[in-house]
Protein backbone atom coordinates (compact mmCIF):
# COMPACT_ATOMS: atom_id res chain seq x y z
CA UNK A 1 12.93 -60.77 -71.63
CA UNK A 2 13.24 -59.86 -67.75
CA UNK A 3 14.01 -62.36 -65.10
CA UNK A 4 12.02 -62.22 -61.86
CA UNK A 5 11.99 -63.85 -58.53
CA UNK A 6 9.43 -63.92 -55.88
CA UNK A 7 10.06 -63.84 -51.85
CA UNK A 8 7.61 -64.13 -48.79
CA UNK A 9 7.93 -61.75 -46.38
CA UNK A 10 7.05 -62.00 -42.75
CA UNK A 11 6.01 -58.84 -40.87
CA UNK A 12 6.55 -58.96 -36.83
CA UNK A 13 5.62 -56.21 -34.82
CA UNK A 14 7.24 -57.04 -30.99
CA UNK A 15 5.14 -56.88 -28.02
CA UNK A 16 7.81 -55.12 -25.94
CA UNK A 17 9.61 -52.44 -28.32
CA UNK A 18 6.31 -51.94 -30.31
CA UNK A 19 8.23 -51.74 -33.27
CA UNK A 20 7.90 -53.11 -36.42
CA UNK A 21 10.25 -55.49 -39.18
CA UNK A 22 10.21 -58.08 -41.64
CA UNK A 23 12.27 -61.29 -42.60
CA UNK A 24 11.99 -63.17 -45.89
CA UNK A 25 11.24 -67.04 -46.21
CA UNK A 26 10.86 -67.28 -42.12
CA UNK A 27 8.91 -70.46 -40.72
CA UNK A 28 6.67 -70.90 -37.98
CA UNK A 29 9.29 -73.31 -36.01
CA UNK A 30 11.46 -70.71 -36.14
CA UNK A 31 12.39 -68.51 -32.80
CA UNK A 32 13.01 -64.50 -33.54
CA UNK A 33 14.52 -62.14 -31.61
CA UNK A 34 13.81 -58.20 -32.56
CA UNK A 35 16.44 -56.28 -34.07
CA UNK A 36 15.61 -53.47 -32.41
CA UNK A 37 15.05 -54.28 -28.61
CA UNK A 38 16.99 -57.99 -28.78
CA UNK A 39 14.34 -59.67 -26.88
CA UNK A 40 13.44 -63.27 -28.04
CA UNK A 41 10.16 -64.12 -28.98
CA UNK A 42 9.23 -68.15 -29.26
CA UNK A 43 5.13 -67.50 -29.18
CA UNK A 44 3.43 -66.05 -32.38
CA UNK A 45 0.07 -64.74 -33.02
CA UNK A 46 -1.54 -64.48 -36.62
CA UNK A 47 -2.35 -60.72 -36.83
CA UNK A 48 -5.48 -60.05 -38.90
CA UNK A 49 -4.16 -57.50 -41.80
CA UNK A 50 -8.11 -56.97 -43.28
CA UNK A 51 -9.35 -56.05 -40.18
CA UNK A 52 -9.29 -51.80 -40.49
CA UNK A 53 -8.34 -49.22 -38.22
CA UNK A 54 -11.05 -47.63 -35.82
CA UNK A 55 -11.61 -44.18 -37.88
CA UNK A 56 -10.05 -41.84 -35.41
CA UNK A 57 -7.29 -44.44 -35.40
CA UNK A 58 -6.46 -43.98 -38.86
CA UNK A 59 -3.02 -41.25 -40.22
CA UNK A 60 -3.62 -38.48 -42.17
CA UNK A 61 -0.47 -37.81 -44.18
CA UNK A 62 -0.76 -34.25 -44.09
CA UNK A 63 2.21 -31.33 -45.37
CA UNK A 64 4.20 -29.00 -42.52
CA UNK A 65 7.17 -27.13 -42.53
CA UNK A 66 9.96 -27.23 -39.80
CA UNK A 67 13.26 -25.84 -39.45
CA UNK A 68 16.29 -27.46 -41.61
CA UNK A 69 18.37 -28.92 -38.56
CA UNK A 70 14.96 -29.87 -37.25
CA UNK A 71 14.45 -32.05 -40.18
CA UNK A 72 17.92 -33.11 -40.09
CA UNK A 73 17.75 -34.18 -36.42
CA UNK A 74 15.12 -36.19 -36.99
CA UNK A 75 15.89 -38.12 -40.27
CA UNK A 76 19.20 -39.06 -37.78
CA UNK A 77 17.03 -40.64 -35.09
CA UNK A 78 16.05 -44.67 -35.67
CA UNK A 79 12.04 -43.73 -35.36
CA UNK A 80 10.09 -42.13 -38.32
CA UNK A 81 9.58 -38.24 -38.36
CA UNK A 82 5.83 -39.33 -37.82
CA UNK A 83 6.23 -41.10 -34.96
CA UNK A 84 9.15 -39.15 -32.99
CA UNK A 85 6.31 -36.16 -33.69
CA UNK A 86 3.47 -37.63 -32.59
CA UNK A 87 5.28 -39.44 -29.29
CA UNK A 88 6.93 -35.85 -28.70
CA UNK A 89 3.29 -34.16 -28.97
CA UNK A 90 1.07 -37.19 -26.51
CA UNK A 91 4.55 -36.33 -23.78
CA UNK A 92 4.39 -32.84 -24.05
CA UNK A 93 0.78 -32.05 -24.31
CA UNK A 94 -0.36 -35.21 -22.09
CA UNK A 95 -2.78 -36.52 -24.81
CA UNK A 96 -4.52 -39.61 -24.50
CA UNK A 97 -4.81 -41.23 -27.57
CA UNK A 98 -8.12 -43.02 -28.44
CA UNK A 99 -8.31 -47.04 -27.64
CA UNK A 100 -7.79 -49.32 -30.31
CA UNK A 101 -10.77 -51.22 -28.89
């Protein structure tokens, strides 16, 4: 037989870091500060998870190939390789990403 437990998790994505985490068994009274930035949040908004992504909005995972100490540099940095690439790519090439809206 195999013993199981089960665990809500809470996903917050903060409005001034843009950057996402979760915490288990949170409540709604609750303040939370982000782990990344440390600001403190006390207001929360329901986001609406079944609502999809605008079509142009949407990732591709798609395959490349880089340079080894590219690939180590950025598997070192605290951002994904996805989005250190794409934010390095809208700088560099001055791209205006579609609106979400």
């Amino acid at each position: 037989m195999i013993e199981f437990s089960e665990e809500v998790l809470t996903h917050f994505n903060c409005d001034a870091c843009k950057k996402w985490w979760s915490v288990g068994d949170w409540t709604k009274k609750e303040k939370m500060f982000c782990p990344h930035c440390g600001i403190v949040h006390y207001d929360f908004k329901e986001a609406n998870p079944l609502q999809p992504a605008p079509a142009d909005l949407k990732k591709d995972s798609i395959h490349l190939k880089l340079p080894r100490w590219l690939i180590a540099w950025l598997d070192g940095q605290p951002e994904s390789r996805a989005v250190l690439i794409e934010d390095a790519l809208n700088k560099v090439h001055v791209i205006d990403p579609p609106s979400d809206t």
